[in-house]
Protein backbone atom coordinates (compact mmCIF):
# COMPACT_ATOMS: atom_id res chain seq x y z
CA UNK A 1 13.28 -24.46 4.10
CA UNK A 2 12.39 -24.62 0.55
CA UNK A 3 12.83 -21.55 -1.42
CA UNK A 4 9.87 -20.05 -2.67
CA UNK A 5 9.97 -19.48 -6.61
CA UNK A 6 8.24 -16.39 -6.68
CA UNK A 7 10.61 -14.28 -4.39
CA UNK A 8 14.50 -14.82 -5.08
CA UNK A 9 17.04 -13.66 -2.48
CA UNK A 10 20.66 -13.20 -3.49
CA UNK A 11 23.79 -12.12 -1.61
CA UNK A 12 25.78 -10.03 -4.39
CA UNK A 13 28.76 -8.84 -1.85
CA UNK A 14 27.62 -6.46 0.55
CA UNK A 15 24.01 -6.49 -1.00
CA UNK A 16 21.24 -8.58 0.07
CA UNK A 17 18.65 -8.47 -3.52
CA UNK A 18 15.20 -9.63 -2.84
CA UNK A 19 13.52 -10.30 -6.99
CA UNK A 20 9.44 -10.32 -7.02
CA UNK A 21 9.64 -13.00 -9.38
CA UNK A 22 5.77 -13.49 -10.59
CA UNK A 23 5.66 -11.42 -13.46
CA UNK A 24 2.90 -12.60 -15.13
CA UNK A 25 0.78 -11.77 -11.96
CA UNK A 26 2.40 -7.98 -11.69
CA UNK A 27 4.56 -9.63 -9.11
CA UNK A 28 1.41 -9.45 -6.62
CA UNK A 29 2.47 -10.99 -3.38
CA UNK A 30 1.56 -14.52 -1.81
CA UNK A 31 2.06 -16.00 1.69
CA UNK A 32 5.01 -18.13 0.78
CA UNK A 33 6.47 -14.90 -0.41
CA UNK A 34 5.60 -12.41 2.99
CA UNK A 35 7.06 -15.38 4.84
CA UNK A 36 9.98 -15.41 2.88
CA UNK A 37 10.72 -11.80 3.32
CA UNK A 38 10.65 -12.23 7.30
CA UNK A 39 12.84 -15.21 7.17
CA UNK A 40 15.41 -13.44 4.65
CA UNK A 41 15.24 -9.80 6.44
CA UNK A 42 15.34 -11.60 10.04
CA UNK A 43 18.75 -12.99 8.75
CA UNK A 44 20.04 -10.12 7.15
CA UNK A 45 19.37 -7.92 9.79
CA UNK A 46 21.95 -9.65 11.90
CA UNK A 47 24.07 -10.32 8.95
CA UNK A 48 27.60 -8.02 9.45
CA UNK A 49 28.54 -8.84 5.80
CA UNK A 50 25.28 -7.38 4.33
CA UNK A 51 25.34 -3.29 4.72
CA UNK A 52 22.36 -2.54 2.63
CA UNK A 53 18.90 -4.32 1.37
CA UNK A 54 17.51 -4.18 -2.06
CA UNK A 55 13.61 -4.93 -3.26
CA UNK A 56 12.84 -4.82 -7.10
CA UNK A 57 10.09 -6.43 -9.23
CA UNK A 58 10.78 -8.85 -12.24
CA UNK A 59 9.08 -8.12 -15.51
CA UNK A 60 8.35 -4.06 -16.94
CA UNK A 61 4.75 -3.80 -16.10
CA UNK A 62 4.90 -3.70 -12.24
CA UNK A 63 7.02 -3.68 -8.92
CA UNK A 64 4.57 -5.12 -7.24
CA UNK A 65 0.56 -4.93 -7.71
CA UNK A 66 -0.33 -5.54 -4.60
CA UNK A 67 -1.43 -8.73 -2.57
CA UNK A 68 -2.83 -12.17 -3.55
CA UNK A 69 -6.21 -10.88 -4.10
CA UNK A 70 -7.85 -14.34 -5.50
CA UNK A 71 -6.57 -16.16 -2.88
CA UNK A 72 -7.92 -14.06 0.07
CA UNK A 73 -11.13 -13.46 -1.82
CA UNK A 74 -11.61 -17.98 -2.09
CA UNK A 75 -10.63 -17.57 1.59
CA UNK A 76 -13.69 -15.84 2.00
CA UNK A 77 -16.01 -17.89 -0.40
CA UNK A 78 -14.63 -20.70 1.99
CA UNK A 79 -15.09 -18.98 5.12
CA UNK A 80 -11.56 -20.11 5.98
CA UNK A 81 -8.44 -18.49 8.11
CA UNK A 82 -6.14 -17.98 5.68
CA UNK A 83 -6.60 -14.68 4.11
CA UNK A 84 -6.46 -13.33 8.03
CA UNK A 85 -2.95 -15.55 8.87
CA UNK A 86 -2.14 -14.15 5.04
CA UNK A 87 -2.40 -10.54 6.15
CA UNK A 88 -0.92 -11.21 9.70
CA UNK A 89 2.35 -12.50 7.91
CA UNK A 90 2.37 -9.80 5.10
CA UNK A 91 1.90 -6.96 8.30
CA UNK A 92 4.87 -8.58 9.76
CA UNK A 93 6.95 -7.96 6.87
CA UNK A 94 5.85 -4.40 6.63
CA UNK A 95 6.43 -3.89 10.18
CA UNK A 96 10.27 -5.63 9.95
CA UNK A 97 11.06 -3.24 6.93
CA UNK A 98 9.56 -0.21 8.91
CA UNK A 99 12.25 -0.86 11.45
CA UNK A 100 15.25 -2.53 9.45
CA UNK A 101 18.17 -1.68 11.28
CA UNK A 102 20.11 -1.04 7.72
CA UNK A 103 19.48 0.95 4.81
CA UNK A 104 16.22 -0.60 3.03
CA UNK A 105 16.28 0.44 -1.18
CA UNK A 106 13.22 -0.31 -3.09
CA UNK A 107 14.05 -0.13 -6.62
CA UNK A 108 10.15 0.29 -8.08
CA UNK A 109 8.76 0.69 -11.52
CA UNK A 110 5.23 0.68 -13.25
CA UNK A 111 2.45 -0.20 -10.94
CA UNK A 112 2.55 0.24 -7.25
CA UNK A 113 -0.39 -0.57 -5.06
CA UNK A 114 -1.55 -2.72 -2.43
CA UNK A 115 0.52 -4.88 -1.02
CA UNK A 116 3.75 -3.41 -3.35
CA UNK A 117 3.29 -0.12 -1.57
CA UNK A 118 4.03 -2.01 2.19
CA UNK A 119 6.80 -3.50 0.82
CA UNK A 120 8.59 -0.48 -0.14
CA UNK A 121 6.86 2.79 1.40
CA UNK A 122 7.99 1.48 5.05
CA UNK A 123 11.19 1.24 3.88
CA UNK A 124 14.23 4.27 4.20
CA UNK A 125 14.93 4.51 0.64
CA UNK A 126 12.07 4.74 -2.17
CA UNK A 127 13.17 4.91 -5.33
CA UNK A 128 10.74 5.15 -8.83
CA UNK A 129 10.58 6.26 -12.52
CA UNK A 130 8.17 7.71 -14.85
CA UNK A 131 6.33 4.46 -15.51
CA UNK A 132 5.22 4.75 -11.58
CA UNK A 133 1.35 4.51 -11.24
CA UNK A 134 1.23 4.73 -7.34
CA UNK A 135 -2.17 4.14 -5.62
CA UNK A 136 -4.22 2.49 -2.57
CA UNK A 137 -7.52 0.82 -4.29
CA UNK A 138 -9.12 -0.66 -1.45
CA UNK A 139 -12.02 1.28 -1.52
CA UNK A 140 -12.85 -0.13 -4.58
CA UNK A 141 -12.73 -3.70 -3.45
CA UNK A 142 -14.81 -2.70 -0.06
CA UNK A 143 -11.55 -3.08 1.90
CA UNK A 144 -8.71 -0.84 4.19
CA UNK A 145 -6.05 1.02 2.78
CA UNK A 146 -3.83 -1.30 4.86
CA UNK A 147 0.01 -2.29 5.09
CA UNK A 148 0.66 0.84 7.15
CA UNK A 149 -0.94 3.33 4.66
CA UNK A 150 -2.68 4.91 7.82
CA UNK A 151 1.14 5.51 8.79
CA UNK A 152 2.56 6.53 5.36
CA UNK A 153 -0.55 8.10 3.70
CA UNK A 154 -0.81 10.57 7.15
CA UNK A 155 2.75 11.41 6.44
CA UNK A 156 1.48 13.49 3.20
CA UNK A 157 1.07 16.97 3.87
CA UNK A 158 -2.14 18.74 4.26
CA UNK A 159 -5.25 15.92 3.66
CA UNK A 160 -3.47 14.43 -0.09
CA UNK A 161 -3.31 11.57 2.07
CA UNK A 162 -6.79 11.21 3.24
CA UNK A 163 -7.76 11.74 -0.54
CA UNK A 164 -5.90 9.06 -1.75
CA UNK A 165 -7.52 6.38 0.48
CA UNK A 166 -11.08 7.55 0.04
CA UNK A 167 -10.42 7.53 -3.74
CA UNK A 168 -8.20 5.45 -4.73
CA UNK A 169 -6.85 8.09 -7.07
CA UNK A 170 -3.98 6.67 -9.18
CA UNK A 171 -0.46 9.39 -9.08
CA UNK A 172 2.67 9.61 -10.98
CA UNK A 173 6.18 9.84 -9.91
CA UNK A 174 6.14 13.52 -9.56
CA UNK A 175 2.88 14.09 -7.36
CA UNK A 176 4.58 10.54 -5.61
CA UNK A 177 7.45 12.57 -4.88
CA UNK A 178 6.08 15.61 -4.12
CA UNK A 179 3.51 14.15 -1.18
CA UNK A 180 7.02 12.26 0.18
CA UNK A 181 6.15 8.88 -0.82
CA UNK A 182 9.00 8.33 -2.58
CA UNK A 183 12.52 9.46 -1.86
CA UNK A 184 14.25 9.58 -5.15
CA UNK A 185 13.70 9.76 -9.35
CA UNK A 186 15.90 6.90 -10.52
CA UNK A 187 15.30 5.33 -14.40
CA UNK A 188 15.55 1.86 -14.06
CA UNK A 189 18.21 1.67 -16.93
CA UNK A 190 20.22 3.13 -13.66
CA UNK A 191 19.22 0.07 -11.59
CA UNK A 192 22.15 -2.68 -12.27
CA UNK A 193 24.66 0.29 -12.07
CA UNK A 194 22.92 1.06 -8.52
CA UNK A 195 23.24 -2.31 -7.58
CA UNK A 196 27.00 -2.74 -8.83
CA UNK A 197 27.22 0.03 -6.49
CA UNK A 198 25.64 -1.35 -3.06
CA UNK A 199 27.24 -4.90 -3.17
CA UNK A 200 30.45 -2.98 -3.71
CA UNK A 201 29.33 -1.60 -0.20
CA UNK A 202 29.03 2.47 -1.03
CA UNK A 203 26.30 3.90 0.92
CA UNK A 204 22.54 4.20 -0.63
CA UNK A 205 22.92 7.92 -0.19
CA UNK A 206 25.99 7.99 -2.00
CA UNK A 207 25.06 5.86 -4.41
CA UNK A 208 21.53 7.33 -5.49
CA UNK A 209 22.92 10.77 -5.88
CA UNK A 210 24.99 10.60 -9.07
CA UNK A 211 21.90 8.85 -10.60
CA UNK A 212 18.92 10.89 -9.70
CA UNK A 213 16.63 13.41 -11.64
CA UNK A 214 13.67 15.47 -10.95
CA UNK A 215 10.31 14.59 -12.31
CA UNK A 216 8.09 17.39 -13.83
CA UNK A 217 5.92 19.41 -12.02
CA UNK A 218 3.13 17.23 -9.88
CA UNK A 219 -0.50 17.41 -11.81
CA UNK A 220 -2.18 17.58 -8.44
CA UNK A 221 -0.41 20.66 -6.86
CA UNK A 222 -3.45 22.68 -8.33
CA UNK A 223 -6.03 20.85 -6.39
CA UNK A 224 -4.06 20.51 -3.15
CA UNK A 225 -5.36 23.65 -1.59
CA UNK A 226 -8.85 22.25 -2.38
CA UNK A 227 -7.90 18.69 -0.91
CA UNK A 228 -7.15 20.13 1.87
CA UNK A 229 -10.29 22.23 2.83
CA UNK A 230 -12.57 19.50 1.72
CA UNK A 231 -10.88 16.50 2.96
CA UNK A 232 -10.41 18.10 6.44
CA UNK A 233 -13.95 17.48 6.84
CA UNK A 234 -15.31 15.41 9.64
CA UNK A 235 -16.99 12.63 8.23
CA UNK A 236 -16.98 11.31 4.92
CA UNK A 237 -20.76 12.56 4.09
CA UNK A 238 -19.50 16.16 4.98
CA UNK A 239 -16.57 15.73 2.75
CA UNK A 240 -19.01 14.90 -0.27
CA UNK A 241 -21.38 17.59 0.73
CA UNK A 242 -17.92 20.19 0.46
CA UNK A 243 -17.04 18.16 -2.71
CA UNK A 244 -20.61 19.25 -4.37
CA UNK A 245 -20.63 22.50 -3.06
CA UNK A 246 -17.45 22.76 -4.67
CA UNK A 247 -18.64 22.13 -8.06
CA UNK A 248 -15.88 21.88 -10.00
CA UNK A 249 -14.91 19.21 -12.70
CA UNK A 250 -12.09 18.01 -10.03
CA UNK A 251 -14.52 18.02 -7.91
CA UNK A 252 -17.41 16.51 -9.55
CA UNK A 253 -15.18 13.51 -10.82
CA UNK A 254 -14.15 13.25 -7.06
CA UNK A 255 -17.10 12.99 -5.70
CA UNK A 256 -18.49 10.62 -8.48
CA UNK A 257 -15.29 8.11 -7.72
CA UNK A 258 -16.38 8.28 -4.04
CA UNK A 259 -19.91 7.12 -4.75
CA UNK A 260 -19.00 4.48 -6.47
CA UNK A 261 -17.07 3.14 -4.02
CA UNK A 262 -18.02 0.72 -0.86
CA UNK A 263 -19.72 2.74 1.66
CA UNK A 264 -18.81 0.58 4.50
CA UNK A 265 -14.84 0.69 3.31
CA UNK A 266 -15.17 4.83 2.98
CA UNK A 267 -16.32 5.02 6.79
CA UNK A 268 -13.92 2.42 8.27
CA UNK A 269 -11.27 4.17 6.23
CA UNK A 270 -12.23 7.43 7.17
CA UNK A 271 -12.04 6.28 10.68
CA UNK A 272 -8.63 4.41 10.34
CA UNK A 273 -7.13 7.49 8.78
CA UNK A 274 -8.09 9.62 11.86
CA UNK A 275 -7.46 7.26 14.08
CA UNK A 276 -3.48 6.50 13.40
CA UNK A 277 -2.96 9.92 13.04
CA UNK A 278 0.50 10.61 15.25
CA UNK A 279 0.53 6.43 15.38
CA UNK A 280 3.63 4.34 14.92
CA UNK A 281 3.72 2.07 12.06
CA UNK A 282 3.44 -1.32 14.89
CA UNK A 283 0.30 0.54 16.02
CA UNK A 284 -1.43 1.39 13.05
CA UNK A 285 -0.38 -2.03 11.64
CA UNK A 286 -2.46 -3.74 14.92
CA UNK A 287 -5.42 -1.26 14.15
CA UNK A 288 -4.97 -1.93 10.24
CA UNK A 289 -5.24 -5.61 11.48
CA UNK A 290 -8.31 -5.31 14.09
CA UNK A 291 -10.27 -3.77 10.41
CA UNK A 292 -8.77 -6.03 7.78
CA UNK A 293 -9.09 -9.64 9.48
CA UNK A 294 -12.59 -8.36 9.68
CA UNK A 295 -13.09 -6.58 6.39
CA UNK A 296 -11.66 -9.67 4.12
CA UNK A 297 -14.61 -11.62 4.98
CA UNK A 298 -17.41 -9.77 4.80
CA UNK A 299 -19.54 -9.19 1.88
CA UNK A 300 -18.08 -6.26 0.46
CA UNK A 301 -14.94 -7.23 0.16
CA UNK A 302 -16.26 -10.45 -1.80
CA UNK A 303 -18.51 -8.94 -4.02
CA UNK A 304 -16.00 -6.12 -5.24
CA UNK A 305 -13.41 -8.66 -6.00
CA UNK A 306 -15.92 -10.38 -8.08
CA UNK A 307 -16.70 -7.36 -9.50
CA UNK A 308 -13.26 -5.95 -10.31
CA UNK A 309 -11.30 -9.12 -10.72
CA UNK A 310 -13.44 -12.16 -11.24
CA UNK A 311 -16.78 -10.95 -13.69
CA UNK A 312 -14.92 -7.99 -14.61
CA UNK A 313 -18.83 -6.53 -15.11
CA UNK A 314 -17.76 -3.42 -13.09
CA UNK A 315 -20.94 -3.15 -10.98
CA UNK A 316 -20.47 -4.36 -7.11
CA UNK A 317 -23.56 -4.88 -5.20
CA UNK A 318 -22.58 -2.81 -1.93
CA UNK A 319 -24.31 -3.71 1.37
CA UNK A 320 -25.17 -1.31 2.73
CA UNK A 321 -25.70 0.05 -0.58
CA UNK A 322 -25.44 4.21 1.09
CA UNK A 323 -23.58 5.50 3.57
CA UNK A 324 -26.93 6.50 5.46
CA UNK A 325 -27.23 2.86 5.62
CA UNK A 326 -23.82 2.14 7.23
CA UNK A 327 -24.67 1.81 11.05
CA UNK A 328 -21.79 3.78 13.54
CA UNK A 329 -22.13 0.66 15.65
CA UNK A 330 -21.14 -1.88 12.65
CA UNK A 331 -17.89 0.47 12.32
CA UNK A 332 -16.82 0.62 15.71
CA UNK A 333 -17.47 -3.10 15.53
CA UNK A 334 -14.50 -3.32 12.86
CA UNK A 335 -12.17 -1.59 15.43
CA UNK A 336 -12.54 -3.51 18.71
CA UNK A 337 -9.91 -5.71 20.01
CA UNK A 338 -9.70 -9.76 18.24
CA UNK A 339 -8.70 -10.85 21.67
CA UNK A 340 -5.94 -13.73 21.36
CA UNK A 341 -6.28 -13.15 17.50
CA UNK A 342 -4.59 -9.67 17.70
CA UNK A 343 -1.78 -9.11 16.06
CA UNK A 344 1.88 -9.83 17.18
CA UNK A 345 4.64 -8.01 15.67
């Protein structure tokens, strides 16, 4: 098999390195790339020599952005399969690093969304530095928090995690850290020296320790009390209703960012969230599936990538254009089974 340019794998002694090598893009993940990753962890994982796994991003601006957008959005101009067999394959990476049978270190930096969260959030050790800007978009791009986010997002305490699907709501290393998304505070300087140490074949745990520090305090731990109440809610409507009763500018700016989001992704979101609740990752991953195979070809999902990525004009056309408008029966619709199209970790 070929090797794929954009993903480099290396055997540095006891190490296996995996490089996101598409800088220019923010690293952003394409199907050659998710297939690599199975092919390269499937062999590692029965690999004696290798005792530990390493993910990093090439380039300062991002560990990964997230996935191929443009490609899955002409996948829908073209009403063709290959954003669904896209996400199927990227899933099955997610779900291999969710159950790696060796330490799994994701060395991130600068942005980490999408697609770049799966790829290191399911993994055992998550490592990031100040430049992190964590955060699950889909909303604005009238699509699912996916790549096990219903797993890893539920895993926040209190409803933080609920909050940051609906919103989209970018964090920092220390709110990051503080919700359990990430594991440790390590400066990228520290990286090589990190790496020196795994191929020499010292534990992760060992290893991280001597180069850790503790971020600041986390910006959102003053609104976390108020997540909680209003995001406990039981729909999103009543969680906007709270949100303006609330009245404050968190608040206000909350609810704003909601409402400008797709109304169709907020309610199948909403849904996905409560539904993977107490889930394994392989479960939420065939729900996530069921929603997204679904969701990346409808109109939504085309018109706010046009909006965000391809006009850049900022203003998506959302159909249903309200949530009154959203029909119960169109959501359920995004949940029920694909038959022999389901997915098959």
């Amino acid at each position: 098999m070929e090797q794929e340019p954009h993903i480099l794998f290396e055997k540095r002694g006891a190490l296996g390195l995996i490089t996101l090598n598409r800088p220019k893009a923010l690293n952003a993940l394409t199907h050659g790339m998710c297939l690599g990753l199975i092919r390269m962890l499937g062999e590692w994982a029965s690999d004696d020599t290798i005792k530990a796994v390493a993910i990093q991003g090439a380039g300062t601006r991002a560990f990964c952005a997230g996935g191929d957008i443009r490609a899955m959005y002409e996948s829908n101009l073209a009403a063709s399969a290959a954003a669904a067999k896209f996400l199927a394959d990227e899933y099955r990476a997610d779900a291999m690093i969710g159950g790696f049978p060796k330490p799994y270190v994701a060395l991130t930096h600068g942005i980490v969304m999408g697609g770049g969260a799966g790829i290191s959030l399911n993994g055992s050790h998550r490592l990031a530095d100040e430049s992190l800007i964590f955060a699950m978009p889909e909303t604005g791009i009238g699509f699912l928090t996916d790549v096990g986010a219903t797993n890893f997002l539920n895993k926040c305490p209190g409803e933080a995690g609920t909050y940051l699907a609906l919103t989209g709501a970018r964090i920092g290393l220390a709110d990051a850290m503080a919700l359990g998304l990430f594991t440790h505070g390590v400066k990228q300087d520290n990286h090589e020296k990190l790496l020196t140490q795994l191929a020499e074949g010292e534990h992760p745990d060992a290893a991280i320790a001597s180069l850790v520090f503790k971020p600041g305090l986390p910006p959102l731990a003053a609104e976390r009390a108020g997540i909680d109440m209003v995001f406990a809610a039981s729909s999103v409507e009543a969680i906007l209703e709270r949100l303006d009763r609330d009245g404050s500018a968190f608040a206000t700016s909350t609810a704003a960012t909601m409402r400008s989001r797709s109304p169709s992704a907020l309610k199948f979101i909403f849904r996905a969230m409560r539904e993977a609740k107490g889930k394994s990752l392989a479960d939420c991953l065939k729900m996530e599936y069921r929603v997204s195979a679904r969701a990346v070809m409808a109109h939504d999902f085309r018109e706010g990538v046009r909006a965000t990525l391809i006009d850049k004009d900022g203003a998506p056309d959302w159909s249903p254009a309200s949530l009154a408008a959203v029909k119960d029966v169109d959501i359920t619709g995004y949940f029920a089974s694909l038959g022999a199209r389901e997915l098959r970790l």
